[in-house]
Protein backbone atom coordinates (compact mmCIF):
# COMPACT_ATOMS: atom_id res chain seq x y z
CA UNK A 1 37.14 -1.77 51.04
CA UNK A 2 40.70 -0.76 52.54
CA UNK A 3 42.04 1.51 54.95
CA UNK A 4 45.49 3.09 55.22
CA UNK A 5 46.94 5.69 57.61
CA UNK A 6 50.73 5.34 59.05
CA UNK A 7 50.66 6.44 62.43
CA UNK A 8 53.52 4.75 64.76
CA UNK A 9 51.26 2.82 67.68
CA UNK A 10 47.97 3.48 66.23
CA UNK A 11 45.26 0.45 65.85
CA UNK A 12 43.28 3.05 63.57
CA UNK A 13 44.05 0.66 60.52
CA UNK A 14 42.89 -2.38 62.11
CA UNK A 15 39.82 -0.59 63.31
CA UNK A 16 38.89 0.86 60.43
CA UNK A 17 39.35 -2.93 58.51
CA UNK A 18 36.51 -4.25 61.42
CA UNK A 19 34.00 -1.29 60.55
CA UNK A 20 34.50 -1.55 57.01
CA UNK A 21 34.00 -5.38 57.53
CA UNK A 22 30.69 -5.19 60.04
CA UNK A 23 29.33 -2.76 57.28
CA UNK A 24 29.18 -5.18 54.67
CA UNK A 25 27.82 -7.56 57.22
CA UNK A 26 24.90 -5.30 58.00
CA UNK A 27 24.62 -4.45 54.03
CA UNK A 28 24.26 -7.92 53.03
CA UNK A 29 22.02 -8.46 55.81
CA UNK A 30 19.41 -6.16 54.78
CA UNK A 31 19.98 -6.92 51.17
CA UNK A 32 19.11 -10.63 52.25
CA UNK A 33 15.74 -9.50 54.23
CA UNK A 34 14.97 -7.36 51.39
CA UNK A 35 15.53 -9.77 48.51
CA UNK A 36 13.58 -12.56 50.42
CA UNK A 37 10.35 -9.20 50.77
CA UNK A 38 10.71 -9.11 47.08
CA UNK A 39 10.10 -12.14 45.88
CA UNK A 40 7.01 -13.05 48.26
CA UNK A 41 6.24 -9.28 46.94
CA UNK A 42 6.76 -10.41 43.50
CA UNK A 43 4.67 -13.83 43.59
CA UNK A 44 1.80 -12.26 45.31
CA UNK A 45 1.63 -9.24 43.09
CA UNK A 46 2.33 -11.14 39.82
CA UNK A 47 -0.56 -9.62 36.72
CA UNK A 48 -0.43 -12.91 35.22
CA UNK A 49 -3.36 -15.49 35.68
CA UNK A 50 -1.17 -19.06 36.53
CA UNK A 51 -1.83 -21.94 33.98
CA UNK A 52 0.94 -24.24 35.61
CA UNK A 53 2.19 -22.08 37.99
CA UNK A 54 5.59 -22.52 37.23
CA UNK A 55 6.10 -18.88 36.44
CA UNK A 56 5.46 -17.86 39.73
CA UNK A 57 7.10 -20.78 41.72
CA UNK A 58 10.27 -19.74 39.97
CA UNK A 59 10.81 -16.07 40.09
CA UNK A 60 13.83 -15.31 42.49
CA UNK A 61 15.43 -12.66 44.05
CA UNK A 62 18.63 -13.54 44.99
CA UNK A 63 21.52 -11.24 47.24
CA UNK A 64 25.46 -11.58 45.54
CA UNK A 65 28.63 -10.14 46.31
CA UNK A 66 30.88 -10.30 43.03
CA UNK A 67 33.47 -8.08 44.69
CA UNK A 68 34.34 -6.44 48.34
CA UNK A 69 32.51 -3.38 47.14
CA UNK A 70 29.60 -4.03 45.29
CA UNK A 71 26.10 -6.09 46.88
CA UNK A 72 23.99 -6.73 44.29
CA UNK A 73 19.77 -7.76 44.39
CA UNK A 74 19.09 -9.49 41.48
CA UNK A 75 15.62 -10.30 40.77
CA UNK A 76 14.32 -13.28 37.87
CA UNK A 77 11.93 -15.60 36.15
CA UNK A 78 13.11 -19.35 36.32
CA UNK A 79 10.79 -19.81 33.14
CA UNK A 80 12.38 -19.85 29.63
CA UNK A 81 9.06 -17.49 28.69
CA UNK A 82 10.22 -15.18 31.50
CA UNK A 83 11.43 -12.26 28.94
CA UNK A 84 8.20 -12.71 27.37
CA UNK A 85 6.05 -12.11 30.51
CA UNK A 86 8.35 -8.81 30.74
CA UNK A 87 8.62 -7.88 27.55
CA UNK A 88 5.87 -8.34 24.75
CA UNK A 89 1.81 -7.62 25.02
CA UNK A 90 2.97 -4.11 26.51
CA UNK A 91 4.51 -5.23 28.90
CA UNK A 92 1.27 -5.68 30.61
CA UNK A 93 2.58 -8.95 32.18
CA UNK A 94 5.46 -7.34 33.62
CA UNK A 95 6.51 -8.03 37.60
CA UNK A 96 10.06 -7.38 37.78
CA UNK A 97 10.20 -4.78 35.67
CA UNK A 98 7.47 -2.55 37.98
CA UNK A 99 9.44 -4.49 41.24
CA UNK A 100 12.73 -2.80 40.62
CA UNK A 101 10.85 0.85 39.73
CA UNK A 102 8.64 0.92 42.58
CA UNK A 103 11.16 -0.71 45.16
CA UNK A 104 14.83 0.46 44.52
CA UNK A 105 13.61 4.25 45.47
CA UNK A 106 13.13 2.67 49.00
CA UNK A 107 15.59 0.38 49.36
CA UNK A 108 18.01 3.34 48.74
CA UNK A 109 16.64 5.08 51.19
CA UNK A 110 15.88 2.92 53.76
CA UNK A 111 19.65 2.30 53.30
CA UNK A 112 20.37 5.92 54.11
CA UNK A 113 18.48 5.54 57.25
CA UNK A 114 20.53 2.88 58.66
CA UNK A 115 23.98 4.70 57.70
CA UNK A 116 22.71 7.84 59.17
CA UNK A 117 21.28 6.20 62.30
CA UNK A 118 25.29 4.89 62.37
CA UNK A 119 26.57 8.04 61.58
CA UNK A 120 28.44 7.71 58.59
């Protein structure tokens, strides 16, 4: 994110870069805390029954950045039968699935919270 405004003597550019800088710092922040929520959310709330409990040990929810505007929460099985636990049976073995329906609605918001307790 970039700021321009020409105005002779003004540090409103350079002030503008900091916020825009410390806003992505407090984004990624909370995407961190958040990600870390979901996946203790995810292993304790699984609908599976473990047999080797490598399904649970490896589901992830990890926090990227793949450009200065964009923070992504991505959410996964480390299991090669991952898409299956999603996917087949009716998806009765689902957890990241439900995760991402019941949770983005709150992490949006709760996002709105802290910009409007900013004021932006």
């Amino acid at each position: 994110m970039s700021f321009k405004i020409d105005y002779p003597g003004s540090d409103l550019n350079k002030n503008l870069d900091k916020m825009a800088v410390k806003l992505g710092a407090l984004i990624l922040m909370y995407a961190s805390t958040k990600a870390s929520k979901l996946q203790v959310q995810m292993k304790m709330n699984r609908p599976w029954r473990d047999r080797t409990g490598m399904a649970k040990a490896t589901l992830r929810a990890t926090v990227s950045r793949p450009n200065d505007d964009l923070i992504r929460i991505t959410l996964a099985h480390g299991v090669s039968y991952g898409i299956w636990l999603e996917l087949a049976h009716e998806k009765q073995f689902a957890i990241i699935g439900p995760t991402i329906t019941n949770e983005s609605p709150k992490i949006m918001s709760e996002m709105q919270g802290i910009l409007n307790r900013i004021k932006l």
